[in-house]
C-alpha atoms as a PDB file:
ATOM      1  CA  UNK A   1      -2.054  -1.460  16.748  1.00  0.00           C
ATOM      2  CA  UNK A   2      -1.358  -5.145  18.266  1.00  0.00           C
ATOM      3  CA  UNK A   3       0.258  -7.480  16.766  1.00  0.00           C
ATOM      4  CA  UNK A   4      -2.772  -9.464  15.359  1.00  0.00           C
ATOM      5  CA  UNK A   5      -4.313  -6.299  14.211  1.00  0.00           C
ATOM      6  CA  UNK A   6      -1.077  -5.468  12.105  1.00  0.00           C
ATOM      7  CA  UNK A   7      -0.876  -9.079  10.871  1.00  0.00           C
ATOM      8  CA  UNK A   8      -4.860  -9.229  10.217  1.00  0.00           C
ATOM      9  CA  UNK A   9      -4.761  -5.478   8.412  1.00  0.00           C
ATOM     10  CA  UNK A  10      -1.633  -6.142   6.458  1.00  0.00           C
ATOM     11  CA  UNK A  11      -2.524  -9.510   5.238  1.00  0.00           C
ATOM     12  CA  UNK A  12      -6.166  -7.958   4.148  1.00  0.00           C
ATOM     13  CA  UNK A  13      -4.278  -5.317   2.400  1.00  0.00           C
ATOM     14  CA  UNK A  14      -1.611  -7.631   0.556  1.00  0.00           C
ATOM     15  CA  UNK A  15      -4.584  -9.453  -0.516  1.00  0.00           C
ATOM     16  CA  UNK A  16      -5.861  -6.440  -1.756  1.00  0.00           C
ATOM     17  CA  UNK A  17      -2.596  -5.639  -3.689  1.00  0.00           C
ATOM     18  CA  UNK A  18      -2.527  -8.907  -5.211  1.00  0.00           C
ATOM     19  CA  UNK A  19      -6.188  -8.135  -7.278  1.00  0.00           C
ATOM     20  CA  UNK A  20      -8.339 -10.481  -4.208  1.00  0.00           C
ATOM     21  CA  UNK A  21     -11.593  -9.460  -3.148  1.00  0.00           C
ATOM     22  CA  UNK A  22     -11.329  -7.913   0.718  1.00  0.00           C
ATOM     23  CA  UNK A  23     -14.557  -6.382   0.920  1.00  0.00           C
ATOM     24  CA  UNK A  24     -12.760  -4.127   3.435  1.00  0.00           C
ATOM     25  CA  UNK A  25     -13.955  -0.332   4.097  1.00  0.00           C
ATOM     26  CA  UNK A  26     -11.498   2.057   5.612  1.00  0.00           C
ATOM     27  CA  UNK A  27     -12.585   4.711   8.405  1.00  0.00           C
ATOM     28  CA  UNK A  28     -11.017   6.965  10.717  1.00  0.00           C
ATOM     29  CA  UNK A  29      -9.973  10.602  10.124  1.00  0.00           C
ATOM     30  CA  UNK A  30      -9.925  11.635   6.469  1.00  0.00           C
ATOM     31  CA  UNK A  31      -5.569  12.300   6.762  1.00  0.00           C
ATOM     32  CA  UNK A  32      -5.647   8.570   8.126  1.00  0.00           C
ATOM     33  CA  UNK A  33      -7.384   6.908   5.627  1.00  0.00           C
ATOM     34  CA  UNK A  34      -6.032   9.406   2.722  1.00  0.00           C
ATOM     35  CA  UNK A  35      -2.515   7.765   3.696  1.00  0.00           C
ATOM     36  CA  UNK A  36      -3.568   4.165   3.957  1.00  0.00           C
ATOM     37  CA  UNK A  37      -4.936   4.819   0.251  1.00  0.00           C
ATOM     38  CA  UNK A  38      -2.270   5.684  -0.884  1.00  0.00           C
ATOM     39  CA  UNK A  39       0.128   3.407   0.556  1.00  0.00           C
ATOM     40  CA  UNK A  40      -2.079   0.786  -0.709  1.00  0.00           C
ATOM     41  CA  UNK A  41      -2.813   2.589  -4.419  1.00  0.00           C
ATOM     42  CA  UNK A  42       0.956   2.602  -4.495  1.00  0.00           C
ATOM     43  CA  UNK A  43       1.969  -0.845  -3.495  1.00  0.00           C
ATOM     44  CA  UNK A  44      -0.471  -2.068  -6.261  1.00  0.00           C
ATOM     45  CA  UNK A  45       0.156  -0.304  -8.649  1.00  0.00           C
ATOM     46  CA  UNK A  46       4.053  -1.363  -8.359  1.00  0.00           C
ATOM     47  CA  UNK A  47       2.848  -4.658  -7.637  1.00  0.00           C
ATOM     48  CA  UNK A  48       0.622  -5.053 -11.136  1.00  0.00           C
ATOM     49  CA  UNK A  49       3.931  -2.967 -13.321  1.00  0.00           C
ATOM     50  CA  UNK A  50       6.178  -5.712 -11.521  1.00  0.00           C
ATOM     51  CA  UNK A  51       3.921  -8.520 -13.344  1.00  0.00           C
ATOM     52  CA  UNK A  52       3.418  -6.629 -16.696  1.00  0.00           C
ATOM     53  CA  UNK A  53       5.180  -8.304 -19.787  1.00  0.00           C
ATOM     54  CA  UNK A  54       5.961  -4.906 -21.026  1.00  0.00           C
ATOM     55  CA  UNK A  55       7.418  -3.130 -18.059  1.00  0.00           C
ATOM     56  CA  UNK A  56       9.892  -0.767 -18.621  1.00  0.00           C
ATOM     57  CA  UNK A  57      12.882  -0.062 -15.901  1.00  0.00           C
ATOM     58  CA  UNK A  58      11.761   3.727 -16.032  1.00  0.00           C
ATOM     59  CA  UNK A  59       8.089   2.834 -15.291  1.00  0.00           C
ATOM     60  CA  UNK A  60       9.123   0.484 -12.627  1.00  0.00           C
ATOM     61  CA  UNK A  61      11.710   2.949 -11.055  1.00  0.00           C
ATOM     62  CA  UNK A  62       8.960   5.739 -10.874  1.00  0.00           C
ATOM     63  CA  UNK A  63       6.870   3.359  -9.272  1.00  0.00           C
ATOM     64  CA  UNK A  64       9.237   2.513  -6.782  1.00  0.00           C
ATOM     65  CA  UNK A  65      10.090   6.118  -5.732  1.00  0.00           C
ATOM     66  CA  UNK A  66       6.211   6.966  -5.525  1.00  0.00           C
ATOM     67  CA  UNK A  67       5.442   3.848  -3.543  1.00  0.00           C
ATOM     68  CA  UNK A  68       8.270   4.862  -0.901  1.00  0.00           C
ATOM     69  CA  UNK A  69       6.831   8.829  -0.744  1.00  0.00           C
ATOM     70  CA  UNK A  70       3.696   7.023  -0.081  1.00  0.00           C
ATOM     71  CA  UNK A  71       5.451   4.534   2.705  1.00  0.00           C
ATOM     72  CA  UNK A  72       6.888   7.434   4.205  1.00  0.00           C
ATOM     73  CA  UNK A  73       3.479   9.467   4.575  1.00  0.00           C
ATOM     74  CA  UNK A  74       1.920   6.370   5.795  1.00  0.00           C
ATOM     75  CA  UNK A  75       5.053   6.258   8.915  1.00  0.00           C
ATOM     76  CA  UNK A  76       4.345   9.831   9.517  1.00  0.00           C
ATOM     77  CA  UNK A  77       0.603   9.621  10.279  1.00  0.00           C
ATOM     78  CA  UNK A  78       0.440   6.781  11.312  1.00  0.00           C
ATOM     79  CA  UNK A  79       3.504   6.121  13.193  1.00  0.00           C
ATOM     80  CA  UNK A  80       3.980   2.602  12.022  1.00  0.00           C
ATOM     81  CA  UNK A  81       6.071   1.488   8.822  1.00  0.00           C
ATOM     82  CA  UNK A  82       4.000   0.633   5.768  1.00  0.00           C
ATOM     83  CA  UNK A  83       5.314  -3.283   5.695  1.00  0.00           C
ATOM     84  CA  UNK A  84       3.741  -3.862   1.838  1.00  0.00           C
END
């Protein structure tokens, strides 16, 4: 990707993370997009436990270590770090 393409995307997606309307629609091979959903599914979901009054450091933790599987899948497709 260029460099305003990875700034646009990942600034669509932290929106995304942060509960914002994108109105964005991923497409491209089914592996592709099956790691970008995840990445993002992960990031969120880390992101929302972070903000929770009653997060524990076990929930959090877990989090963590599935949002960094899912960072790692994301390098391996698609050959750039997941950033978010």
């Amino acid at each position: 990707m260029s460099q305003t393409r990875d700034n646009t995307f990942n600034a669509v997606m932290a929106a995304h993370i942060l509960g914002k309307k994108t109105n964005v629609r991923l497409s491209g091979s089914p592996k592709r997009v099956g790691v970008t959903r995840g990445a993002i599914t992960a990031s969120k979901e880390l992101y929302e436990s972070l903000c929770a009054d009653d997060a524990s450091i076990e929930i959090v933790t877990e989090l963590l270590k599935k949002k960094n599987e899912a960072s790692q899948r994301f390098l391996e497709v698609m050959g750039v770090p997941w950033v978010l």
